[in-house]
PDB file of N, CA and C in Angstrom:
ATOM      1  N   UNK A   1     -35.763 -18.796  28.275  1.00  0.00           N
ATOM      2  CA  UNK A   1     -35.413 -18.241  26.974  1.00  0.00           C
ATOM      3  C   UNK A   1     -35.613 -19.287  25.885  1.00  0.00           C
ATOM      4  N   UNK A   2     -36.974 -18.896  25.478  1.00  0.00           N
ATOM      5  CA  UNK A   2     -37.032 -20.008  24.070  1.00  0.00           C
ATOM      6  C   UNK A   2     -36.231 -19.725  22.874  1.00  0.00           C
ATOM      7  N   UNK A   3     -35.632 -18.148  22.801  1.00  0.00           N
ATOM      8  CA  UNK A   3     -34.804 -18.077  21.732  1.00  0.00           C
ATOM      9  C   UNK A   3     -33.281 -17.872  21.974  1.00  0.00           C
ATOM     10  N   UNK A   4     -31.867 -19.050  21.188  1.00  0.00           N
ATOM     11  CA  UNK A   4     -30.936 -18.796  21.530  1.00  0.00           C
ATOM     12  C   UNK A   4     -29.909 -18.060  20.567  1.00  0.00           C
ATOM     13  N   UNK A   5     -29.497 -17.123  21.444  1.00  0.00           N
ATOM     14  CA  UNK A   5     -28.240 -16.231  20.891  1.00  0.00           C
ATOM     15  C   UNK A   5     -26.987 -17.262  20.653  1.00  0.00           C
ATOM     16  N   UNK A   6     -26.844 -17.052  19.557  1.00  0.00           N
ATOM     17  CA  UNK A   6     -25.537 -17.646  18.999  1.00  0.00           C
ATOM     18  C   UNK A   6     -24.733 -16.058  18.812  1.00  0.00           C
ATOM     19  N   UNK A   7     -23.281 -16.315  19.795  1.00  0.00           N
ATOM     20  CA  UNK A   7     -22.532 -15.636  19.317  1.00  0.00           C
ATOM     21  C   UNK A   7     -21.346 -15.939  18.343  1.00  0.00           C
ATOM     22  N   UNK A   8     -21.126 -14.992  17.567  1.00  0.00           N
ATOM     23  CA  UNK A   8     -20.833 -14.974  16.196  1.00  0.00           C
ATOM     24  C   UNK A   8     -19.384 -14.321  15.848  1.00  0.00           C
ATOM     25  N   UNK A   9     -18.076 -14.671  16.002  1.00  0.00           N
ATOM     26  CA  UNK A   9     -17.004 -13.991  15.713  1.00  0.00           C
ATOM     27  C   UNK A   9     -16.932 -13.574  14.598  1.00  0.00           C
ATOM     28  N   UNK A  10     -16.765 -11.676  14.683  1.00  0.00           N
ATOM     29  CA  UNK A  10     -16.337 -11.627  13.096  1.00  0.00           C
ATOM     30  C   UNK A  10     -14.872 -10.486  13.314  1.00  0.00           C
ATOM     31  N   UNK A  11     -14.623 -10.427  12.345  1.00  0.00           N
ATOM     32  CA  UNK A  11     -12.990  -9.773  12.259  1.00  0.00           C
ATOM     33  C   UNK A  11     -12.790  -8.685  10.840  1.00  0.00           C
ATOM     34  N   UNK A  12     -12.230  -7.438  11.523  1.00  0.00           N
ATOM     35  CA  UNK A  12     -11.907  -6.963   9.953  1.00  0.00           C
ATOM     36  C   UNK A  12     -10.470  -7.067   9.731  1.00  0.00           C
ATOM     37  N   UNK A  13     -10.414  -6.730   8.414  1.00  0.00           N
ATOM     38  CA  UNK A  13      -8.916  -7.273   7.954  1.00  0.00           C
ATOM     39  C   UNK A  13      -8.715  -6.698   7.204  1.00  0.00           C
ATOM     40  N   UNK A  14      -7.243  -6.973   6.608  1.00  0.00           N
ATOM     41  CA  UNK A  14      -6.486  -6.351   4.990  1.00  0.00           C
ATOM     42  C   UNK A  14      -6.675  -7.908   4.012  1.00  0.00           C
ATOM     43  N   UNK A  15      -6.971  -7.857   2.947  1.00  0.00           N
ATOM     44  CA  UNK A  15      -6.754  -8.232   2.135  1.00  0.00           C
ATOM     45  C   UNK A  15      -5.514  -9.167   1.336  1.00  0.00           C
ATOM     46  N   UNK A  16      -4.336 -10.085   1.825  1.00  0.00           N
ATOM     47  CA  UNK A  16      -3.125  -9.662   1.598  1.00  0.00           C
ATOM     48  C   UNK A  16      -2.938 -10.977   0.182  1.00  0.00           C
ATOM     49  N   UNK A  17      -3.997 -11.952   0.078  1.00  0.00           N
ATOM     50  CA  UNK A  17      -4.131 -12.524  -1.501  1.00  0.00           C
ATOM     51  C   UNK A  17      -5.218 -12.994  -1.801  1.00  0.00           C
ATOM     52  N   UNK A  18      -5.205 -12.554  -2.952  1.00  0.00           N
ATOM     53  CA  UNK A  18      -5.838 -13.258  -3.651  1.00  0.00           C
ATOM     54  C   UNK A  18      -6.113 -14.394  -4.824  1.00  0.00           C
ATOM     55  N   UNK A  19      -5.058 -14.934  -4.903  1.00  0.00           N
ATOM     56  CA  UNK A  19      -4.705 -15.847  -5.913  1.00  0.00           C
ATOM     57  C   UNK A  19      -5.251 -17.097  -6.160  1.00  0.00           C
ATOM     58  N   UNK A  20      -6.027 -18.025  -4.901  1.00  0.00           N
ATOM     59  CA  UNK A  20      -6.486 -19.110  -5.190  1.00  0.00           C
ATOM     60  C   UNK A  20      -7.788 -18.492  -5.366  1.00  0.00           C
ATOM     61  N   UNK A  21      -8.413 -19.992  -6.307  1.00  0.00           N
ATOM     62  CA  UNK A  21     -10.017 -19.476  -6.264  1.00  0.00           C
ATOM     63  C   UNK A  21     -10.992 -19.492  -5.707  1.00  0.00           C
ATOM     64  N   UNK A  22     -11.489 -18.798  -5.262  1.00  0.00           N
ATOM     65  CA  UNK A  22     -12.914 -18.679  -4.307  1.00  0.00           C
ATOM     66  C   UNK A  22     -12.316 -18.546  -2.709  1.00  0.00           C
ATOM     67  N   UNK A  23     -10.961 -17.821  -2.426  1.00  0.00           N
ATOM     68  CA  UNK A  23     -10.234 -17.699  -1.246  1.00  0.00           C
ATOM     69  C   UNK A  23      -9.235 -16.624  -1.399  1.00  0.00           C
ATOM     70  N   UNK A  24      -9.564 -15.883   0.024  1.00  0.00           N
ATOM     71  CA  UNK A  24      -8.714 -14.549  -0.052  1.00  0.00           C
ATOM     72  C   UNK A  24      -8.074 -14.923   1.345  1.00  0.00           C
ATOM     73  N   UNK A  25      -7.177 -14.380   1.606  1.00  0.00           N
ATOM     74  CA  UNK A  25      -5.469 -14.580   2.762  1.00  0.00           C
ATOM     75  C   UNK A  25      -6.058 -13.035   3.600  1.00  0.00           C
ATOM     76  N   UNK A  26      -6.359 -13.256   4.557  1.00  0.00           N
ATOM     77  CA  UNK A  26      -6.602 -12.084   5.423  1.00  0.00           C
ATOM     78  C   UNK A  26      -6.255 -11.648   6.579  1.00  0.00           C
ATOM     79  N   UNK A  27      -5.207 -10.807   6.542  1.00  0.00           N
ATOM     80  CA  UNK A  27      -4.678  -9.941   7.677  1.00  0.00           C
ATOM     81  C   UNK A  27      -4.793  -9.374   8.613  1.00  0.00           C
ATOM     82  N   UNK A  28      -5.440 -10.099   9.949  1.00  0.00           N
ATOM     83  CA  UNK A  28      -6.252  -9.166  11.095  1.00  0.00           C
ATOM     84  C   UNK A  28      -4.666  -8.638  11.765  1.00  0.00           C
ATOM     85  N   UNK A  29      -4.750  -7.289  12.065  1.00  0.00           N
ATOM     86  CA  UNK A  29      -3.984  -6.737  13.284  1.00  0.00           C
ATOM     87  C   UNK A  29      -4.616  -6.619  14.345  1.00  0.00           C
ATOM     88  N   UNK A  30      -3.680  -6.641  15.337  1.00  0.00           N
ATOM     89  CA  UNK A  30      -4.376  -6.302  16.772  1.00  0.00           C
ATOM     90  C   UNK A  30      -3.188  -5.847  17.856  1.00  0.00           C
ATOM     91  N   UNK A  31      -3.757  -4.834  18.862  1.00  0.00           N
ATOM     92  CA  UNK A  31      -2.849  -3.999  19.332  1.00  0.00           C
ATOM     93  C   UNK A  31      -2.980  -4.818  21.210  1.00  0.00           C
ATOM     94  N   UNK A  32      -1.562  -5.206  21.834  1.00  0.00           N
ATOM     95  CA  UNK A  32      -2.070  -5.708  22.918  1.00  0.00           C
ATOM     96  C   UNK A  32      -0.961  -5.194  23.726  1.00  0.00           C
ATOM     97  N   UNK A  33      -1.300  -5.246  25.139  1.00  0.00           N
ATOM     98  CA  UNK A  33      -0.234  -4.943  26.568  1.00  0.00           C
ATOM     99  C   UNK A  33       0.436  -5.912  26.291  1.00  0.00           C
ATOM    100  N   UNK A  34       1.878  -5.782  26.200  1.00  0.00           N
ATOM    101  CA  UNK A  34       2.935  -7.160  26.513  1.00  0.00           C
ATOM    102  C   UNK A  34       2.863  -7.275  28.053  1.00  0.00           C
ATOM    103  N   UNK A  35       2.780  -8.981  28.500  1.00  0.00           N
ATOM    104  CA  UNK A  35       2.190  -8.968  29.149  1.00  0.00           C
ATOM    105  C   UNK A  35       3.242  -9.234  30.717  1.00  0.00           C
ATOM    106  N   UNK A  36       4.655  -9.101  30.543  1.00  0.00           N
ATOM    107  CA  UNK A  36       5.420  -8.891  31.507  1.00  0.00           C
ATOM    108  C   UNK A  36       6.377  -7.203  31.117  1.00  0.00           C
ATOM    109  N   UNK A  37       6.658  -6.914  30.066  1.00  0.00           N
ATOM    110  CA  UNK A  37       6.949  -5.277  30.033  1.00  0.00           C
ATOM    111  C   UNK A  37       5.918  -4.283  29.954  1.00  0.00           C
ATOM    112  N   UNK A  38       4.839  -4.137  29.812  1.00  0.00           N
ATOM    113  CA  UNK A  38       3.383  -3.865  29.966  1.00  0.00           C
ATOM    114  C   UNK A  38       3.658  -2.418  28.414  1.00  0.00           C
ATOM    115  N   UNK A  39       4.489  -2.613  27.588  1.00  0.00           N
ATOM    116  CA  UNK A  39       4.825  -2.313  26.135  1.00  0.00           C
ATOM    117  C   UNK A  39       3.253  -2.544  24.932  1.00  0.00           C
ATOM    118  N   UNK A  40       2.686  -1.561  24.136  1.00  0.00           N
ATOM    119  CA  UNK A  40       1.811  -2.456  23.893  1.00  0.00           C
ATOM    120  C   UNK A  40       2.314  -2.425  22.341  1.00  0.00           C
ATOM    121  N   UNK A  41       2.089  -3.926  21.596  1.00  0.00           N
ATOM    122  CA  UNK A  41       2.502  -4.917  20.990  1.00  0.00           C
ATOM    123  C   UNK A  41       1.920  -5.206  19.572  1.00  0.00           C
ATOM    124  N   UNK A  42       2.041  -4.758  18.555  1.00  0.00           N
ATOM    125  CA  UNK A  42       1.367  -4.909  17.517  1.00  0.00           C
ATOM    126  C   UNK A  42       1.265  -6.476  16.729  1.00  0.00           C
ATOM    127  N   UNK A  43       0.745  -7.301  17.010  1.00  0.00           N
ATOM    128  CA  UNK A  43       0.223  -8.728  16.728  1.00  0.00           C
ATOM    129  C   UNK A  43      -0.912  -9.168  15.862  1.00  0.00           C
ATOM    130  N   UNK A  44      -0.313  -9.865  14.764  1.00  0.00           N
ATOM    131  CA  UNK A  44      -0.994 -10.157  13.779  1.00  0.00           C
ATOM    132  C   UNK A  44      -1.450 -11.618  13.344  1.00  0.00           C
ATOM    133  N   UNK A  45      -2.689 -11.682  12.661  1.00  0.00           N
ATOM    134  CA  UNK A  45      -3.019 -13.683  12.017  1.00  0.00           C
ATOM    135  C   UNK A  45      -3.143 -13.279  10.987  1.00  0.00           C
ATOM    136  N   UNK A  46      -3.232 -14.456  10.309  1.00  0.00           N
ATOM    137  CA  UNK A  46      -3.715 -14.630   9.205  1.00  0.00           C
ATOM    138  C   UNK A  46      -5.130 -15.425   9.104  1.00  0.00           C
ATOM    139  N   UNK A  47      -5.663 -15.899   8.112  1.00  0.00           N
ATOM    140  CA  UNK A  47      -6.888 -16.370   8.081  1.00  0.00           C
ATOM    141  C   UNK A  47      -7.843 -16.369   6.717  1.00  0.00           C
ATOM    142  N   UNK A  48      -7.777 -18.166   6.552  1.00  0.00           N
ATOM    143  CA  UNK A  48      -8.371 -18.167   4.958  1.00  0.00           C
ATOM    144  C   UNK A  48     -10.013 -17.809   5.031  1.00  0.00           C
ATOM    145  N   UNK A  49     -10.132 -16.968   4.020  1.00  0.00           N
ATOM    146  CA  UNK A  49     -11.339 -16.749   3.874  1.00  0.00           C
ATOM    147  C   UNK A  49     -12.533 -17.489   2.461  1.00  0.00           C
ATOM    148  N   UNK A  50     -13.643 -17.465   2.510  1.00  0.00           N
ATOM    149  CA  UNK A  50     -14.532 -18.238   1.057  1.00  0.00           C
ATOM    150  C   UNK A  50     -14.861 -16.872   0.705  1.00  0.00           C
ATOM    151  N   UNK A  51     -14.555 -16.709  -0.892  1.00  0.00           N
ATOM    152  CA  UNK A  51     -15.048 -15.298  -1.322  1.00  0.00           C
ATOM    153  C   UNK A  51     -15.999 -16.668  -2.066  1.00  0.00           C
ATOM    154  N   UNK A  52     -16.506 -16.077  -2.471  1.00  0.00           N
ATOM    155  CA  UNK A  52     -17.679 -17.204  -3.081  1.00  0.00           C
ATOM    156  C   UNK A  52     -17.141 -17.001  -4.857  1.00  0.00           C
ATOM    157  N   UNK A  53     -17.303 -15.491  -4.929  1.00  0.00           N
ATOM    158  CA  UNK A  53     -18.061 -14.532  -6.048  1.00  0.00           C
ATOM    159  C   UNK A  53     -16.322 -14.180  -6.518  1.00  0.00           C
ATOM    160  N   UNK A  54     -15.288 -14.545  -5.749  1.00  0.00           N
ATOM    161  CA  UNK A  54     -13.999 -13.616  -6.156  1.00  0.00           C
ATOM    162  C   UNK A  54     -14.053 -11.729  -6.458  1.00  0.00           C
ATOM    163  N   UNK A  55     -14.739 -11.807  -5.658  1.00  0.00           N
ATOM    164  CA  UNK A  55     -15.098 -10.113  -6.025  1.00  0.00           C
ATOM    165  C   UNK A  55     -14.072  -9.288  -4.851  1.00  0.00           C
ATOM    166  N   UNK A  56     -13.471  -9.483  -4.340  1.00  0.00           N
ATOM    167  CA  UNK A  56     -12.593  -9.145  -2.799  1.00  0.00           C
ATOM    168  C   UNK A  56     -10.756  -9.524  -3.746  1.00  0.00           C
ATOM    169  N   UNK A  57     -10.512  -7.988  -3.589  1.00  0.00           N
ATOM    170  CA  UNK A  57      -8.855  -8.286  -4.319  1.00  0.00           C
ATOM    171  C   UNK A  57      -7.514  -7.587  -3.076  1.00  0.00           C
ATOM    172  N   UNK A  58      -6.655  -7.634  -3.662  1.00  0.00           N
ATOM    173  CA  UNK A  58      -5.656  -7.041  -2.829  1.00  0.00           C
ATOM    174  C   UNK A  58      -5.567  -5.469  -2.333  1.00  0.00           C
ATOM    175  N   UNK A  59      -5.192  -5.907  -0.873  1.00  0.00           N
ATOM    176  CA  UNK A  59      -5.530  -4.409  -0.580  1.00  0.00           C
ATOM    177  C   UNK A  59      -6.622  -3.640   0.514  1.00  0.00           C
ATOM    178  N   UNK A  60      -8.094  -4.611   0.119  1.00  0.00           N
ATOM    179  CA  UNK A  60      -9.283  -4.463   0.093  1.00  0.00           C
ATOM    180  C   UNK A  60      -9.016  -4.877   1.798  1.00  0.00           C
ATOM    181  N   UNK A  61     -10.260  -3.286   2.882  1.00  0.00           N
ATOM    182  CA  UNK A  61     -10.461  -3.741   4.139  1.00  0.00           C
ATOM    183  C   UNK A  61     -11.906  -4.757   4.385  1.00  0.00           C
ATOM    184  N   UNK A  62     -11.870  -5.968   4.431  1.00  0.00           N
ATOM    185  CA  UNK A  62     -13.297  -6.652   4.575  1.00  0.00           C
ATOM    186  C   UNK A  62     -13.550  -7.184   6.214  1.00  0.00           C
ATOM    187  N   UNK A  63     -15.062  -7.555   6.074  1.00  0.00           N
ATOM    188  CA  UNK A  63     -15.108  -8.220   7.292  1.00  0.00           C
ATOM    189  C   UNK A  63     -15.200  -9.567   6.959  1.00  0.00           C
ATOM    190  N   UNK A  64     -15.155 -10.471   8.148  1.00  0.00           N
ATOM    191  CA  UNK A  64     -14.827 -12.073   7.979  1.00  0.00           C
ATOM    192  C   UNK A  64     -15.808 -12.681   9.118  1.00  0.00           C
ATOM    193  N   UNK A  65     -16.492 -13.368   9.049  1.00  0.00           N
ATOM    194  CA  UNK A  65     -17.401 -14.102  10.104  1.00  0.00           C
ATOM    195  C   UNK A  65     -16.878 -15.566   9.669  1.00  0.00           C
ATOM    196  N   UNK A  66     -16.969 -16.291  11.410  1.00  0.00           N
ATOM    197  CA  UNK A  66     -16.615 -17.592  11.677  1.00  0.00           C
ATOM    198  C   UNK A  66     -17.969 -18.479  11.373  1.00  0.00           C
ATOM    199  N   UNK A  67     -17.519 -19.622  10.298  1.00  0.00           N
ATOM    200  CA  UNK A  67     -18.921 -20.306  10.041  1.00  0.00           C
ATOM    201  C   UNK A  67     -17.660 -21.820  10.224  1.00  0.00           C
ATOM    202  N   UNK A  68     -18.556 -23.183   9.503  1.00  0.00           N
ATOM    203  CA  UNK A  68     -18.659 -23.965   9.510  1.00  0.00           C
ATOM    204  C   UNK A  68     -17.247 -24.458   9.163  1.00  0.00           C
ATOM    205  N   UNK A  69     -16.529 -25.192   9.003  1.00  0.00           N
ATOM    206  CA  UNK A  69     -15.274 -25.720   8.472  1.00  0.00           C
ATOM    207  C   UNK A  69     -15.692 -25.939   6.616  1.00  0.00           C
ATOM    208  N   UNK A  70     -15.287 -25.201   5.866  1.00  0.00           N
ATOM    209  CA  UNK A  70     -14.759 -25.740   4.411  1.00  0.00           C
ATOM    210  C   UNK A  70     -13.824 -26.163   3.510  1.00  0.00           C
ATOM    211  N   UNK A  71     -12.610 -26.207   4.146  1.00  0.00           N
ATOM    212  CA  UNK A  71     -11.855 -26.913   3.970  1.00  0.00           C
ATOM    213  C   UNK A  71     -10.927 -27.247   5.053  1.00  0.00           C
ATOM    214  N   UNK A  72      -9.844 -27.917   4.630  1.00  0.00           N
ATOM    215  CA  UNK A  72      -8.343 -27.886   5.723  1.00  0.00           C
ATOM    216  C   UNK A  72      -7.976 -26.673   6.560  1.00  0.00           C
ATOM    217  N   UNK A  73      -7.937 -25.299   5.790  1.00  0.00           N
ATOM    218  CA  UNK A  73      -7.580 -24.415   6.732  1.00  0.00           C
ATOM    219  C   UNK A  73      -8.509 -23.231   6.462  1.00  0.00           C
ATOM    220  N   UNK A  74      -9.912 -23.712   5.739  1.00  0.00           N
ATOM    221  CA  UNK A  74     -10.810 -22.240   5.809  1.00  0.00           C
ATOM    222  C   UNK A  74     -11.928 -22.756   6.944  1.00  0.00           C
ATOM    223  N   UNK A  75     -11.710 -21.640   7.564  1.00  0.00           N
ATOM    224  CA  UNK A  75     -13.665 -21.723   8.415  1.00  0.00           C
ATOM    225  C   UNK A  75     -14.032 -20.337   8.407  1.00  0.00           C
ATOM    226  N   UNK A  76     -13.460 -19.373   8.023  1.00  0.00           N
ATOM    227  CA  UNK A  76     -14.021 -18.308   7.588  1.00  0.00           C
ATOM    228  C   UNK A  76     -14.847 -17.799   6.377  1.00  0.00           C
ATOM    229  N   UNK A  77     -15.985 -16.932   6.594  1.00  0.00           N
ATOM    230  CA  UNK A  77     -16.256 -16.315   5.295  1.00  0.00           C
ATOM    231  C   UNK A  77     -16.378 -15.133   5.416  1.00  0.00           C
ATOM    232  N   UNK A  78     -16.234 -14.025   3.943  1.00  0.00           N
ATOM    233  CA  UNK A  78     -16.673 -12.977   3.688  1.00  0.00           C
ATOM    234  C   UNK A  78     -17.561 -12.615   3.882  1.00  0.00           C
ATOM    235  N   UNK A  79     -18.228 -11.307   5.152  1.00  0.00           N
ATOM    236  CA  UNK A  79     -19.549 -10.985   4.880  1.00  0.00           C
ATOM    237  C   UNK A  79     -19.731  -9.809   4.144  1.00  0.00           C
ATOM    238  N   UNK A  80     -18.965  -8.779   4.703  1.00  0.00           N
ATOM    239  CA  UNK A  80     -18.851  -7.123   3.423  1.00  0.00           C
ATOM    240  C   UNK A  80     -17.516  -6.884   3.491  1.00  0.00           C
ATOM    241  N   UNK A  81     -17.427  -5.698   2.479  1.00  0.00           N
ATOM    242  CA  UNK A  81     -16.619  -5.278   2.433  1.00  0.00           C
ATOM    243  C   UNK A  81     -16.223  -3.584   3.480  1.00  0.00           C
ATOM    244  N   UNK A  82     -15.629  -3.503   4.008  1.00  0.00           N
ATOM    245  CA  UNK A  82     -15.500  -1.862   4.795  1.00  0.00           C
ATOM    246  C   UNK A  82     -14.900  -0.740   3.864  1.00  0.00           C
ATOM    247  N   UNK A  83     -13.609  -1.402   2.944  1.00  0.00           N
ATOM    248  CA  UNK A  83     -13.013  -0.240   2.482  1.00  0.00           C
ATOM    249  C   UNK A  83     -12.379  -0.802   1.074  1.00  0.00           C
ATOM    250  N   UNK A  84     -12.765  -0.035  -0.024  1.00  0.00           N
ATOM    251  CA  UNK A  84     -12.125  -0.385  -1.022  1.00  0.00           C
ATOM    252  C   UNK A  84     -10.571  -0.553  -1.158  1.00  0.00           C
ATOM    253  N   UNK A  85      -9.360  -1.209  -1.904  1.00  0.00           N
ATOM    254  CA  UNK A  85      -8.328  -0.905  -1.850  1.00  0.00           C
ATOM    255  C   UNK A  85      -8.246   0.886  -2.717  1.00  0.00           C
ATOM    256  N   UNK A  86      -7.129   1.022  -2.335  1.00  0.00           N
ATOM    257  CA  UNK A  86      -7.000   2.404  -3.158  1.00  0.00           C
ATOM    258  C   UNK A  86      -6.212   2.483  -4.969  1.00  0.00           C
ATOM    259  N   UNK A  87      -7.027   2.827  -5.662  1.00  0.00           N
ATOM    260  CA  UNK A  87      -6.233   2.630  -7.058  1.00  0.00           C
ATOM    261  C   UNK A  87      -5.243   3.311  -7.205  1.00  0.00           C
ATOM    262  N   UNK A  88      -3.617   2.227  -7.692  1.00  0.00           N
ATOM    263  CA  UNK A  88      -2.449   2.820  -8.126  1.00  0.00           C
ATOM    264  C   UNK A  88      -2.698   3.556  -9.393  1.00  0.00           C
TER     265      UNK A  88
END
């Protein structure tokens, strides 16, 4: 195989800030078996994201792909968006 597959984590999420610049706070859920009551378990991260453009606000469902380290606690970035937030 002369050509290599890089696999690529990506994640969708909620939106949950937006306040610093060029970085949105993103909310992955995930549903799992507890793993001695076999209960299944609603479990959540967080995870800084690079909006580049600040165009991604509260609310908003996006996706997130794992790239390079850019700061202390971002290695994520924005690739689209899935779902607009809904206007109050």
């Amino acid at each position: 195989m002369s050509e290599s597959k890089k696999l690529v984590r990506t994640l969708i999420g909620k939106v949950v800030s937006d306040k610093r610049a060029k970085t949105v706070t993103v909310l992955v859920e995930r549903r799992v078996k507890h793993e001695l009551y076999g209960k299944i378990v609603s479990m959540s991260s967080k995870y800084h994201a690079h909006d580049e453009k600040g165009e991604y606000h509260l609310g908003d469902i996006i996706e997130i792909t794992e790239s390079r380290p850019i700061s202390k606690t971002k290695n994520w970035v924005v690739t689209k968006l899935v779902q607009k937030a809904a206007a109050v």
